[in-house]
Each structure stands twice: as C-alpha cells, then as structure tokens.
Protein backbone atom coordinates (compact mmCIF):
# COMPACT_ATOMS: atom_id res chain seq x y z
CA UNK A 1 77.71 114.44 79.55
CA UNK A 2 76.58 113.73 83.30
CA UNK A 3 78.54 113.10 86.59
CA UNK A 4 78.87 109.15 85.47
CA UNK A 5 80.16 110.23 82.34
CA UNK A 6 82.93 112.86 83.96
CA UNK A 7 83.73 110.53 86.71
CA UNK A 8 84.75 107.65 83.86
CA UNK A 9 86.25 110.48 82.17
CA UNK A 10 88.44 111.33 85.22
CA UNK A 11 89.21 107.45 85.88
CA UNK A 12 90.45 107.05 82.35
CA UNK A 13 92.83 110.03 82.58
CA UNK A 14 93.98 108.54 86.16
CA UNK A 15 94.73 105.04 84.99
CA UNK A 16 96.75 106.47 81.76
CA UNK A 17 98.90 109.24 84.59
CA UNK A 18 99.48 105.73 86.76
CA UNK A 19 100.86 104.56 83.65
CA UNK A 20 103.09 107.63 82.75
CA UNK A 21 104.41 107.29 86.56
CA UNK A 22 104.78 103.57 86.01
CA UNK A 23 107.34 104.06 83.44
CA UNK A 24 109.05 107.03 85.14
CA UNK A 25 109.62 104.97 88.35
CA UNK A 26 110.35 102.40 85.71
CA UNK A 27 113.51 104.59 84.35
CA UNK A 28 114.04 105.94 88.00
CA UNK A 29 114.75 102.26 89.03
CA UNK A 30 117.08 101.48 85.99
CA UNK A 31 114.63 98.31 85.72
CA UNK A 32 115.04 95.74 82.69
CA UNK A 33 114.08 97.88 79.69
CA UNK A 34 113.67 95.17 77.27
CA UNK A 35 111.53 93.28 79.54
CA UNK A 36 107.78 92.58 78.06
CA UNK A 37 106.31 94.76 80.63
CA UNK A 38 108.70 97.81 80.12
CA UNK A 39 108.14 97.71 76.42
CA UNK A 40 104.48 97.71 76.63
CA UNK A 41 104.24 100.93 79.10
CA UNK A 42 106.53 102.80 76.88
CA UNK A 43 104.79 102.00 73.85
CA UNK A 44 101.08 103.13 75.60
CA UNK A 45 102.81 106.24 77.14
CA UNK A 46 104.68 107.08 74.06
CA UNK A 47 102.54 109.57 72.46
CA UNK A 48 101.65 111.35 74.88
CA UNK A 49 105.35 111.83 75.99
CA UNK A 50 107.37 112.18 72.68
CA UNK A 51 106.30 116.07 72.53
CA UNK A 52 108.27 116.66 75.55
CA UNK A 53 111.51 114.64 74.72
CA UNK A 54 112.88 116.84 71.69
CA UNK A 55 113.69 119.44 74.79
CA UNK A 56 113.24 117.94 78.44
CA UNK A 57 115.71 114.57 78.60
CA UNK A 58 116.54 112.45 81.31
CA UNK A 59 118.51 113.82 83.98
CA UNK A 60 121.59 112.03 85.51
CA UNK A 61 120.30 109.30 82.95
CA UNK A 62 117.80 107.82 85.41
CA UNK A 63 115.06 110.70 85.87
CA UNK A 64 112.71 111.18 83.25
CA UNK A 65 111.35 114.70 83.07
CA UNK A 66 109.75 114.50 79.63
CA UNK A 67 107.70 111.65 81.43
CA UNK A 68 107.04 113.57 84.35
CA UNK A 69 106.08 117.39 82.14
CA UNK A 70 104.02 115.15 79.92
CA UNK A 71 102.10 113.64 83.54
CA UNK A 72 101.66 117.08 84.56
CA UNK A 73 100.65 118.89 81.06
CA UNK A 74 97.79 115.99 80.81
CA UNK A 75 96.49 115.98 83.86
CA UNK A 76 96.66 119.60 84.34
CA UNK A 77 94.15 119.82 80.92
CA UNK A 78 92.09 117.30 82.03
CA UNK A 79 91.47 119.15 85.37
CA UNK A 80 90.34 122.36 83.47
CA UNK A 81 88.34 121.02 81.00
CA UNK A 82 86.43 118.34 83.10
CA UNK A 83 85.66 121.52 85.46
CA UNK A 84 84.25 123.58 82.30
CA UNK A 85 81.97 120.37 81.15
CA UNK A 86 80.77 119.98 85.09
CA UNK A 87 79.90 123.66 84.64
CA UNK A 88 82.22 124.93 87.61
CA UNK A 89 84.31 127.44 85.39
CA UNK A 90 87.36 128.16 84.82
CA UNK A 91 89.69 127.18 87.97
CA UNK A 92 92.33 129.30 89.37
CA UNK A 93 95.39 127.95 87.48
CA UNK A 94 97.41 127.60 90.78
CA UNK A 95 95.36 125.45 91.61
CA UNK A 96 95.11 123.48 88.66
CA UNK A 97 98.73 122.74 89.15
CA UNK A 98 99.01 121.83 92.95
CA UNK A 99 95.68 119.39 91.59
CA UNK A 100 98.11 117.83 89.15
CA UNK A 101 101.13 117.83 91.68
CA UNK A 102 99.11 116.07 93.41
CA UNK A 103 97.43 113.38 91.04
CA UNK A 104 101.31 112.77 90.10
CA UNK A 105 102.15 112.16 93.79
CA UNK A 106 99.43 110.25 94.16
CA UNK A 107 99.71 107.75 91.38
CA UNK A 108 103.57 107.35 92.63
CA UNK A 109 102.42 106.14 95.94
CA UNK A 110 99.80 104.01 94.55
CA UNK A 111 102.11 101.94 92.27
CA UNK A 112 104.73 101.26 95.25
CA UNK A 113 102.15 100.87 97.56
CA UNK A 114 100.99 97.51 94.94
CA UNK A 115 104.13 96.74 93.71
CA UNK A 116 104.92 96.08 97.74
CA UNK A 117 101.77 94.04 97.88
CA UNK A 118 102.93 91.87 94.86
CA UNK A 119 106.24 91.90 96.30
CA UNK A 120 104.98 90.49 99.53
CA UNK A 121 102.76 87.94 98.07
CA UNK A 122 105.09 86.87 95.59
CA UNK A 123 107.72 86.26 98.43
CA UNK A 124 105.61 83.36 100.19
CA UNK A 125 104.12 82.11 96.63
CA UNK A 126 107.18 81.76 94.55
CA UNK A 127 110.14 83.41 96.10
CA UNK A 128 112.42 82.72 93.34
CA UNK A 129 109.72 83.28 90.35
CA UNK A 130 111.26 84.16 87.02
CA UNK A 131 108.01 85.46 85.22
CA UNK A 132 108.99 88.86 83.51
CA UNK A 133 106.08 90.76 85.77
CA UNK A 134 107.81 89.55 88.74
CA UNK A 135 111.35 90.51 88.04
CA UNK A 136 110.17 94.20 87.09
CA UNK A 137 108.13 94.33 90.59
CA UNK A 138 111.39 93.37 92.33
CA UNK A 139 113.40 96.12 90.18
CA UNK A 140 110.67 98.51 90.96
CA UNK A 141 110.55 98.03 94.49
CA UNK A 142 114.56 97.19 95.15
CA UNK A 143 115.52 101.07 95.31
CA UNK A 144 112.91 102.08 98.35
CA UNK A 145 113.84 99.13 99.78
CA UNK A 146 117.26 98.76 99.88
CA UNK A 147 118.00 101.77 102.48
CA UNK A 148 114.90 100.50 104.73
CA UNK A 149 116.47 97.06 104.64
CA UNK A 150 120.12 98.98 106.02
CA UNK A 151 118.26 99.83 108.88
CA UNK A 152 116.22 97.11 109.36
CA UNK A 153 117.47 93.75 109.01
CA UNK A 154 115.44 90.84 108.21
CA UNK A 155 114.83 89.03 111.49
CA UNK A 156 115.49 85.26 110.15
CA UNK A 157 113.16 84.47 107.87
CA UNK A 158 110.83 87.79 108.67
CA UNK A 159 111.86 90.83 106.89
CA UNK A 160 110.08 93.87 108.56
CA UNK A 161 111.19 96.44 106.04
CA UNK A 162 107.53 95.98 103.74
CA UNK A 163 105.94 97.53 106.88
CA UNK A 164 108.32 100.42 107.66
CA UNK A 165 107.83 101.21 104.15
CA UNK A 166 104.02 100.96 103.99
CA UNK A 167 103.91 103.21 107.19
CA UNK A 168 105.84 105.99 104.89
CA UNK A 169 103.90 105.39 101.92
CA UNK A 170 100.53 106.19 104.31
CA UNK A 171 102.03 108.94 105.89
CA UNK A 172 103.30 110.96 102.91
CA UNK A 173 99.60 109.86 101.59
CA UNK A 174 97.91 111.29 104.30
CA UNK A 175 100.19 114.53 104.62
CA UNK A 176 101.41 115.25 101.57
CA UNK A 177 99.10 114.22 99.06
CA UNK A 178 96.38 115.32 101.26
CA UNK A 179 97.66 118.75 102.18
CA UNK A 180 98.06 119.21 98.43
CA UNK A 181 94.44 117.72 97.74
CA UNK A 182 92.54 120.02 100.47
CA UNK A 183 95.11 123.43 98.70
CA UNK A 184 93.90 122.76 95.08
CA UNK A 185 90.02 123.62 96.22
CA UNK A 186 87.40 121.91 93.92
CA UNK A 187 90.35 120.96 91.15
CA UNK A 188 91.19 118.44 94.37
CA UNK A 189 88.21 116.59 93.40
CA UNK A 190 89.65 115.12 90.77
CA UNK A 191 92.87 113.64 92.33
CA UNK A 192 93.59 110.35 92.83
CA UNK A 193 91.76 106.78 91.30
C-alpha cells in the first residue's frame, strides 16, 4: 500500500472520528434526537460505539463517554497500525494517545468551527429556516453561544458573538491542538483532516 493509499486510509478514519464527535457534541447539546440528521449519525457511529456502552454510559445524562472511549480506541489503532504499514514501527504508546487526544480535539473544533459557518450563512439566507439540518446546526451551536452572547450583545441587527467565538476556536486550534500535535512526534502526522 503506498503513501496515497495510507493518506486515504488516514482521511477515512478522520471523517468517521468527525462523525463519532458529531454525535457526542450532538448528546452534549441535548439536540433533537429524533431529528433525520441525529438518527443517521447514530446509526453510522453505532457499531463502532455499542462495545463501549454495556460499561461506560452517559454522564450527568448529556456526556457521552462510550462515544468519546470508542473515538479514542479507533483512532488510537489506526495511528499504530498505519505507522507499522508506512514502515515507521511501533510508536511509543504515549504518544499514540496524546495523537488521538488530539485527532479528538481536533475534529471537535472542526465541526463548531462549520456549524458556525452554516450558522452564519443560514442567518442572512433564511433566518427562520425550518429544514431539519438547520435546526440541529442551531442546537449544536446554541450552547457555545449562549455565554458569548451574555457578554456580548448583539449590536442591532449585528451580533458579534460568531467572531469572539471563531477567535477561541483558532486559538485553542493553534495552542492546544497544536501543542498536542508537535508532543505526539511522528504519530502527530496523522492528526487532523
């Protein structure tokens, strides 16, 4: 299998852990459950997740650590065994995790960081839109927003809270998700879409 071949690999495995983090911000939120959307990421996510709900549950009903255990297992394994195929060994398994930690991070950012985009778009398109995709973005995005929006009040008909928000959401990128990149060593690589 060449570099092509791993990097699809490693795409794959990042779209399906954006997925997994989907529907734990999903829970996390308390959006609609019975909404099309929510039905269809539980079902995909499902399989790889059930293995880890017989003993990790949700905690305080809203966070889903079978979700999150199942993110980390996955991605965790894929790190390891797309380093054997590439030929690089075995990494050192600390940093196998912080790599996962990481991807996890990562993927969280990357869906609020869109679901503000949509949010933002959908605002001047059709602020009152009913479609089932836009009602979950709102539920997504509602919970970060919320406390921004205490402390920044829309001014009129401009709300400034979208760009507080997207200034976080770079900076914990940047920091965070890059300190933990750069501390994995070569299993850093594989971090991120």
């Amino acid at each position: 299998m060449g570099n092509a071949g791993l990097l699809l690999v490693n795409t794959l495995i990042n779209i399906y852990l954006f997925l997994m983090m989907l529907r734990f911000l999903l829970q996390a939120s308390q959006a609609d459950y019975y909404n099309p959307i929510s039905q269809s990421v539980v079902k995909i996510t499902q399989p790889v997740v059930r293995p880890f709900q017989s003993f990790l549950g949700p905690v305080m009903g809203r966070f889903d650590l079978a979700t999150l255990a199942a993110a980390f297992v996955l991605k965790a394994i894929s790190i390891v065994v797309i380093l054997q195929i590439a030929g690089f060994g075995m990494p050192p398994i600390g940093n196998v995790a912080i790599g996962a930690v990481a991807a996890i991070a990562n993927a969280i950012l990357k869906i609020y960081f869109f679901a503000l985009i949509v949010m933002i778009i959908l605002s001047w398109v059709a602020p009152n839109a009913s479609h089932p995709g836009a009602l979950l973005v709102m539920q997504l995005v509602e919970p970060i927003m919320a406390p921004v929006r205490k402390v920044i009040p829309p001014l009129g008909m401009i709300d400034l809270s979208p760009i507080v928000v997207f200034i976080a959401i770079s900076i914990i990128d940047g920091i965070v998700v890059g300190a933990l990149t750069r501390a994995a060593g070569i299993a850093g690589a594989l971090v991120g879409l």
